[in-house]
N, C-alpha and C. Protein backbone atom coordinates (compact mmCIF):
# COMPACT_ATOMS: atom_id res chain seq x y z
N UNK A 1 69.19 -10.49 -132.50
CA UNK A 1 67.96 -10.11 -131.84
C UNK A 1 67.65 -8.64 -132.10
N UNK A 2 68.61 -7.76 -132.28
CA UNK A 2 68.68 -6.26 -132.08
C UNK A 2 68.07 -6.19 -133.44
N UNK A 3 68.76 -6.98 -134.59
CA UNK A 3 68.05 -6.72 -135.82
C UNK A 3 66.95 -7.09 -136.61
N UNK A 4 66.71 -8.32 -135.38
CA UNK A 4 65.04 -8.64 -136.13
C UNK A 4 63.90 -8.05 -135.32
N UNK A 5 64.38 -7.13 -134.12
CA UNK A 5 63.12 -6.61 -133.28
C UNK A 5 63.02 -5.18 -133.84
N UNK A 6 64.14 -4.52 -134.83
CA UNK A 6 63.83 -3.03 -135.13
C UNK A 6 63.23 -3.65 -136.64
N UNK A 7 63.81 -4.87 -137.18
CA UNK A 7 62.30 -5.11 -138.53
C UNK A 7 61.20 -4.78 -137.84
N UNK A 8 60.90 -5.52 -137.01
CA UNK A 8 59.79 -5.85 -136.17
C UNK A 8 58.79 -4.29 -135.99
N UNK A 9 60.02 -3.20 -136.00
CA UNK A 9 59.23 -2.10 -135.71
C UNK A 9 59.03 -1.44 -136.56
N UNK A 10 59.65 -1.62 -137.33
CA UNK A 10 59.72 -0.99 -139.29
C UNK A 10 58.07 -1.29 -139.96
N UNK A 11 57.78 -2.84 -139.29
CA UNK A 11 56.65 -3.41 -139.93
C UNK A 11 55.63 -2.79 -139.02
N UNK A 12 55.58 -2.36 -137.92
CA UNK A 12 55.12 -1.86 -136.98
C UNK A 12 54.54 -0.52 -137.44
N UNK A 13 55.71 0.14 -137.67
CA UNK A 13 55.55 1.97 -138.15
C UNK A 13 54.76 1.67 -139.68
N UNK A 14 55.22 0.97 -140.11
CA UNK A 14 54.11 0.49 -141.66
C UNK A 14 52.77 0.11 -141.60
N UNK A 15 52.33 -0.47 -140.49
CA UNK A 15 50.94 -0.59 -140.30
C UNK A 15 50.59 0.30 -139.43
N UNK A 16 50.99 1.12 -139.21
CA UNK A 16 50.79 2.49 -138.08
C UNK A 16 50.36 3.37 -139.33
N UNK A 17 51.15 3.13 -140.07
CA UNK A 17 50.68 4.31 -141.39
C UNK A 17 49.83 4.09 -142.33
N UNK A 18 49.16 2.89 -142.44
CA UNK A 18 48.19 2.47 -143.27
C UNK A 18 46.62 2.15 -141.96
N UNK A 19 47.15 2.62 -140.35
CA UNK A 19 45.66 2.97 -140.07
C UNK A 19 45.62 4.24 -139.87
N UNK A 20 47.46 5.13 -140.60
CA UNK A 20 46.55 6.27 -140.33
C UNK A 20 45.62 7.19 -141.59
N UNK A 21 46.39 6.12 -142.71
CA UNK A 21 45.58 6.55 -143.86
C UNK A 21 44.02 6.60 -143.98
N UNK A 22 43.96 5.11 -143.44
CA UNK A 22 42.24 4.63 -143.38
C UNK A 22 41.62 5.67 -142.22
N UNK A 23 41.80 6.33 -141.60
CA UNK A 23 41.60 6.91 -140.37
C UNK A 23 40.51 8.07 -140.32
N UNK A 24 40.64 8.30 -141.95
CA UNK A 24 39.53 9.00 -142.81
C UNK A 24 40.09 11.02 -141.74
N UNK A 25 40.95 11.31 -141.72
CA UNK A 25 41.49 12.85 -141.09
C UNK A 25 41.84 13.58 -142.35
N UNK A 26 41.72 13.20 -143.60
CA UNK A 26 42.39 14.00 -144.83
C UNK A 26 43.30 13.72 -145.11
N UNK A 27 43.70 15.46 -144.86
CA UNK A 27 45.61 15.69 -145.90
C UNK A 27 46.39 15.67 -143.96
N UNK A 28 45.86 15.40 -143.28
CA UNK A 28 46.80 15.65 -142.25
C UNK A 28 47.30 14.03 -141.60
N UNK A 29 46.38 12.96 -142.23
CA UNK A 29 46.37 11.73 -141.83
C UNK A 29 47.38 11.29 -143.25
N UNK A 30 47.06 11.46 -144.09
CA UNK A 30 48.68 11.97 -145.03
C UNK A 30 50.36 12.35 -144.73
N UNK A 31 49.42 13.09 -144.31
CA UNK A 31 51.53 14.21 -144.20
C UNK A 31 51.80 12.51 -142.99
N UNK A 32 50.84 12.42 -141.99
CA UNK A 32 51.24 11.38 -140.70
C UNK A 32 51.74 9.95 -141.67
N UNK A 33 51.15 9.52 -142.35
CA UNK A 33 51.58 8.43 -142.74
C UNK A 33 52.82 8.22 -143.85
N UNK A 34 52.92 9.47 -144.11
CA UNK A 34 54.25 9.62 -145.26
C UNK A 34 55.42 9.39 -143.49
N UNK A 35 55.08 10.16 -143.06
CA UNK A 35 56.52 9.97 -142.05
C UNK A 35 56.37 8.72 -141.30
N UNK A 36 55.78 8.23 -140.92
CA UNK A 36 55.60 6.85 -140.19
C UNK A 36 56.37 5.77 -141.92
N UNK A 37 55.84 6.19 -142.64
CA UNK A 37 55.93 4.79 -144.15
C UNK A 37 57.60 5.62 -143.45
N UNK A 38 57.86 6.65 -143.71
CA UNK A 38 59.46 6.75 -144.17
C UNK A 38 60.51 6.27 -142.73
N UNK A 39 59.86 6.71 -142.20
CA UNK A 39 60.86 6.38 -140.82
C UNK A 39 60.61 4.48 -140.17
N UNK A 40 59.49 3.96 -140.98
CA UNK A 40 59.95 2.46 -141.24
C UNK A 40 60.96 2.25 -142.09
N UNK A 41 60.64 2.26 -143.13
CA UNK A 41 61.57 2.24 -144.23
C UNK A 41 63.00 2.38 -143.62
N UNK A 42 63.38 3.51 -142.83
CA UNK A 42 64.83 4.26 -142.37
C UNK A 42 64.91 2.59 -141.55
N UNK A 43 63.77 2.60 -140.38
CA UNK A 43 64.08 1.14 -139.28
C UNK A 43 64.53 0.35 -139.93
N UNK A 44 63.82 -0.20 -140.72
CA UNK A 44 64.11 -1.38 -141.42
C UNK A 44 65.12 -1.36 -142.09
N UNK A 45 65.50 -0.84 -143.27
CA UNK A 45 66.82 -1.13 -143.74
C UNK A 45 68.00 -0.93 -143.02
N UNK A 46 67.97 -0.36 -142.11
CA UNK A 46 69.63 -0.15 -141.10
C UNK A 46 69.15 -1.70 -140.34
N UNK A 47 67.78 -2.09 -139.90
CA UNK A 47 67.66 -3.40 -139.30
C UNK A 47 68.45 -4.65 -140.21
N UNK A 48 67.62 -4.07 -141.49
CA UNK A 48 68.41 -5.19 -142.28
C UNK A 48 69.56 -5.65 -142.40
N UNK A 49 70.19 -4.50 -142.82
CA UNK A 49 71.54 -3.89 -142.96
C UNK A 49 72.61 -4.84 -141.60
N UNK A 50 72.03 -4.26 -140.50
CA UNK A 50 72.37 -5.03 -139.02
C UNK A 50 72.62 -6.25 -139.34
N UNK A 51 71.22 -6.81 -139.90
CA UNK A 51 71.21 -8.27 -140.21
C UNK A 51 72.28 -8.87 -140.51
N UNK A 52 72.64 -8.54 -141.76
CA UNK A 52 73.55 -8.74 -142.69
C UNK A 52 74.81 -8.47 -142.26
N UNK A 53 74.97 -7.95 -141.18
CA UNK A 53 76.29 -7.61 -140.70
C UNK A 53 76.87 -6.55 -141.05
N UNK A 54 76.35 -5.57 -141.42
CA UNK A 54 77.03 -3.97 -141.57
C UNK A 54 77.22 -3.65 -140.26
N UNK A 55 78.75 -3.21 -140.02
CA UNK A 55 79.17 -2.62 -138.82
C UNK A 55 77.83 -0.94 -139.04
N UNK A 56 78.19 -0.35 -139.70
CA UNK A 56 77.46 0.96 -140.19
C UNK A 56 76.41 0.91 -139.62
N UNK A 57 75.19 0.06 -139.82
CA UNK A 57 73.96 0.30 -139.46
C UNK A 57 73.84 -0.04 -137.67
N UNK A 58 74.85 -0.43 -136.58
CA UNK A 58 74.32 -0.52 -135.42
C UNK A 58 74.17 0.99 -135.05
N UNK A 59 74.93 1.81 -134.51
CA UNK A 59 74.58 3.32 -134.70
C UNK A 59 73.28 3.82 -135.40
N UNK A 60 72.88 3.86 -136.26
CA UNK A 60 71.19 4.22 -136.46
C UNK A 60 69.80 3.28 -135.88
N UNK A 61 70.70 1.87 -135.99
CA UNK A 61 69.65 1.24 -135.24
C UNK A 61 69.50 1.43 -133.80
N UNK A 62 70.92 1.62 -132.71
CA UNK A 62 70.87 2.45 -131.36
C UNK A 62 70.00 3.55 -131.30
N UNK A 63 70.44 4.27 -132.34
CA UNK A 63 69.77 5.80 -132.24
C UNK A 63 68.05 5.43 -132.21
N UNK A 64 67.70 4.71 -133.36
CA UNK A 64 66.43 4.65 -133.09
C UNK A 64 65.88 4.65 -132.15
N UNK A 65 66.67 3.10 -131.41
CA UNK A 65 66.09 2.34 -130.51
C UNK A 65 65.91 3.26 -128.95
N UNK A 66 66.92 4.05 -129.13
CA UNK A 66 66.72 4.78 -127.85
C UNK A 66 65.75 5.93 -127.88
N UNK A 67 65.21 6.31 -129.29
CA UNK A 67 64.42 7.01 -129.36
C UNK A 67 63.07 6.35 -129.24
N UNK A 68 62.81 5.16 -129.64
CA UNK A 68 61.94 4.36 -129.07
C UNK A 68 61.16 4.35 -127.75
N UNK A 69 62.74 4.36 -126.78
CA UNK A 69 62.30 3.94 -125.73
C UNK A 69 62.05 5.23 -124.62
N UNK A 70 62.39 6.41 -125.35
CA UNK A 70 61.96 7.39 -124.37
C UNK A 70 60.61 7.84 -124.93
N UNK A 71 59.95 7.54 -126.84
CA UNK A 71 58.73 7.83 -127.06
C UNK A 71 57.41 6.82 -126.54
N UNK A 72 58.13 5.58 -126.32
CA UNK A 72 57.23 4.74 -125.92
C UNK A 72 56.43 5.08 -124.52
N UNK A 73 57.64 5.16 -123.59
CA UNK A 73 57.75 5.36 -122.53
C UNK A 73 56.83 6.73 -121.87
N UNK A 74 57.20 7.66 -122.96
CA UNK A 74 55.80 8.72 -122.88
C UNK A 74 54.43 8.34 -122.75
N UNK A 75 54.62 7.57 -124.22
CA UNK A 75 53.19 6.80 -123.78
C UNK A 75 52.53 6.01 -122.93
N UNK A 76 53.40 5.51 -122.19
CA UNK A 76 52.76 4.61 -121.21
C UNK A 76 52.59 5.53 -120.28
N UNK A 77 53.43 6.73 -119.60
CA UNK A 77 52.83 7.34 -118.83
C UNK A 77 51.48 8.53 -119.13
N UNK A 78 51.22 8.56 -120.10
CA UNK A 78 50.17 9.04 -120.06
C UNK A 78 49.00 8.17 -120.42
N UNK A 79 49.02 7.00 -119.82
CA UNK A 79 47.50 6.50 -119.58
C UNK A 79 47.35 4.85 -120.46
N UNK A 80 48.50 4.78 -121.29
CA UNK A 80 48.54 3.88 -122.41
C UNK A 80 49.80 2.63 -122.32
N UNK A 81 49.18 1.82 -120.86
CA UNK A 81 50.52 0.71 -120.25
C UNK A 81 50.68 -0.15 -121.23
N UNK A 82 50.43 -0.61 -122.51
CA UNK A 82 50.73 -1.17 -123.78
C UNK A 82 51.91 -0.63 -123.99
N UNK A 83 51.93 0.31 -124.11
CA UNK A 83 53.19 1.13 -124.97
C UNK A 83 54.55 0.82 -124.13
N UNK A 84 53.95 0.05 -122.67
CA UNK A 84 55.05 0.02 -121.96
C UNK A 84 56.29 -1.36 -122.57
N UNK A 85 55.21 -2.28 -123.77
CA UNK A 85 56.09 -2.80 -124.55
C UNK A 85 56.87 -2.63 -125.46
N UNK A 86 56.65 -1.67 -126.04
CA UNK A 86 57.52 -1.18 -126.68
C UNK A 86 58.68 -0.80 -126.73
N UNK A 87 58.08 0.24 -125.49
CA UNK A 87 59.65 0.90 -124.32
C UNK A 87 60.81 -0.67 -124.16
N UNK A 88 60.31 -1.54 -124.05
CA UNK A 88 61.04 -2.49 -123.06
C UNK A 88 61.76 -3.36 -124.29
N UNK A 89 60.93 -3.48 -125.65
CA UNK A 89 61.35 -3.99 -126.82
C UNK A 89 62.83 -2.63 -127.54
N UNK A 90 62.26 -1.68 -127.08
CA UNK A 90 63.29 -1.18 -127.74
C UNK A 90 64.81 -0.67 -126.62
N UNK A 91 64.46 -0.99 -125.69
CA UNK A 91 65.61 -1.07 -124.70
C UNK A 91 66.81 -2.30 -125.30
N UNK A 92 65.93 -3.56 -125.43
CA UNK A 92 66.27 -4.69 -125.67
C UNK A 92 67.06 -4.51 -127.01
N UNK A 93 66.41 -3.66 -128.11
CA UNK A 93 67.49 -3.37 -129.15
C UNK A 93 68.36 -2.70 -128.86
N UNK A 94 68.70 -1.86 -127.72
CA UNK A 94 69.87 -1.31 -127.50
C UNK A 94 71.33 -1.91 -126.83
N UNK A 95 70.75 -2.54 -126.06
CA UNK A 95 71.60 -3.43 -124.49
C UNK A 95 72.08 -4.89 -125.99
N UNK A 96 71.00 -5.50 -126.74
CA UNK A 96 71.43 -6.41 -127.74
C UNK A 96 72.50 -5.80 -128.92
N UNK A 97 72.15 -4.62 -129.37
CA UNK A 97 73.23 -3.87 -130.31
C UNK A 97 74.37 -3.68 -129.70
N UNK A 98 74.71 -3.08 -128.71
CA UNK A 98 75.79 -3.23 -127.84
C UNK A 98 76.34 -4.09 -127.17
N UNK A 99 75.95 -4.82 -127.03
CA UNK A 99 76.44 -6.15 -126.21
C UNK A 99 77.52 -6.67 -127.06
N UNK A 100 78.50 -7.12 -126.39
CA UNK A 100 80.18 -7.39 -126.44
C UNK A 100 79.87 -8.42 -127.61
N UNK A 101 79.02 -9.66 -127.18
CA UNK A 101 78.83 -10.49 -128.46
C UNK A 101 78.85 -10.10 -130.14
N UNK A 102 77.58 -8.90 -129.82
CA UNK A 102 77.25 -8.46 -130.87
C UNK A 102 78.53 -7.46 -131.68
N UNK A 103 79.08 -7.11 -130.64
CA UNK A 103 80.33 -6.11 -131.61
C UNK A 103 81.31 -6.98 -131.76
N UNK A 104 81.58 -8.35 -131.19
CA UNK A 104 82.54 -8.77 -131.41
C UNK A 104 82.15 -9.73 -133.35
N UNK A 105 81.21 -9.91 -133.06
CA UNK A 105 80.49 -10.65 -134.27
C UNK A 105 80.28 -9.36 -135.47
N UNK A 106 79.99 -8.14 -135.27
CA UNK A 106 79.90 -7.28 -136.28
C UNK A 106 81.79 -7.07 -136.42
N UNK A 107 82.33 -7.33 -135.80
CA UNK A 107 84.11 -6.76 -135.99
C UNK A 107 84.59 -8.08 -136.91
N UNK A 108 83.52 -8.98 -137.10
CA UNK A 108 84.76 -10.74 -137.17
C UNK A 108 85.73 -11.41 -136.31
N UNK A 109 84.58 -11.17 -135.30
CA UNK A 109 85.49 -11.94 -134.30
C UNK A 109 85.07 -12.91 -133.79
N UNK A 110 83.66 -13.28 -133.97
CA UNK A 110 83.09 -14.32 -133.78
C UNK A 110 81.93 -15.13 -134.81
């Protein structure tokens, strides 16, 4: 679950960056969408990675995810209760990355 909801956000930050291209702001809607394309890119392949069972990638996918959930979470308090899904999706990648199942299954133990 942990690793198909940070795809989920990879594809997320990728269409975040192709409305901020169209968004018609210049070179500054640029520089924004180079880091949104790259920091999918980063989601996604440690998601993948997860997938696949790399012990390695739960640690970047945590890290994300908790960064997720305190940027989301910004957003919802300032005015934008949507974002409060996000927060709650990326909690869910954390409590799922950690969860005993999940390390016991990334160790070979299940």
């Amino acid at each position: 679950m942990a690793a198909l909801a940070s795809i989920a956000f990879a594809v997320f930050f990728l269409a975040m960056a192709v409305l901020s291209l169209t968004s018609g702001h210049g070179a500054f809607s640029g520089g924004v969408a180079i880091a949104l394309i790259l920091w999918g890119l980063i989601v996604g392949v440690c998601g993948f990675f997860l997938l696949r069972g790399a012990r390695w990638a739960r640690g970047p996918v945590v890290a994300a995810a908790l960064l997720h959930v305190f940027s989301f979470a910004q957003f919802s308090m300032n005015g934008s209760p949507l974002t409060l899904i996000g927060a709650i999706v990326a909690l869910a990648i954390v409590v799922g990355a950690l969860h005993p199942m999940s390390r016991a299954w990334l160790n070979g133990e299940g």
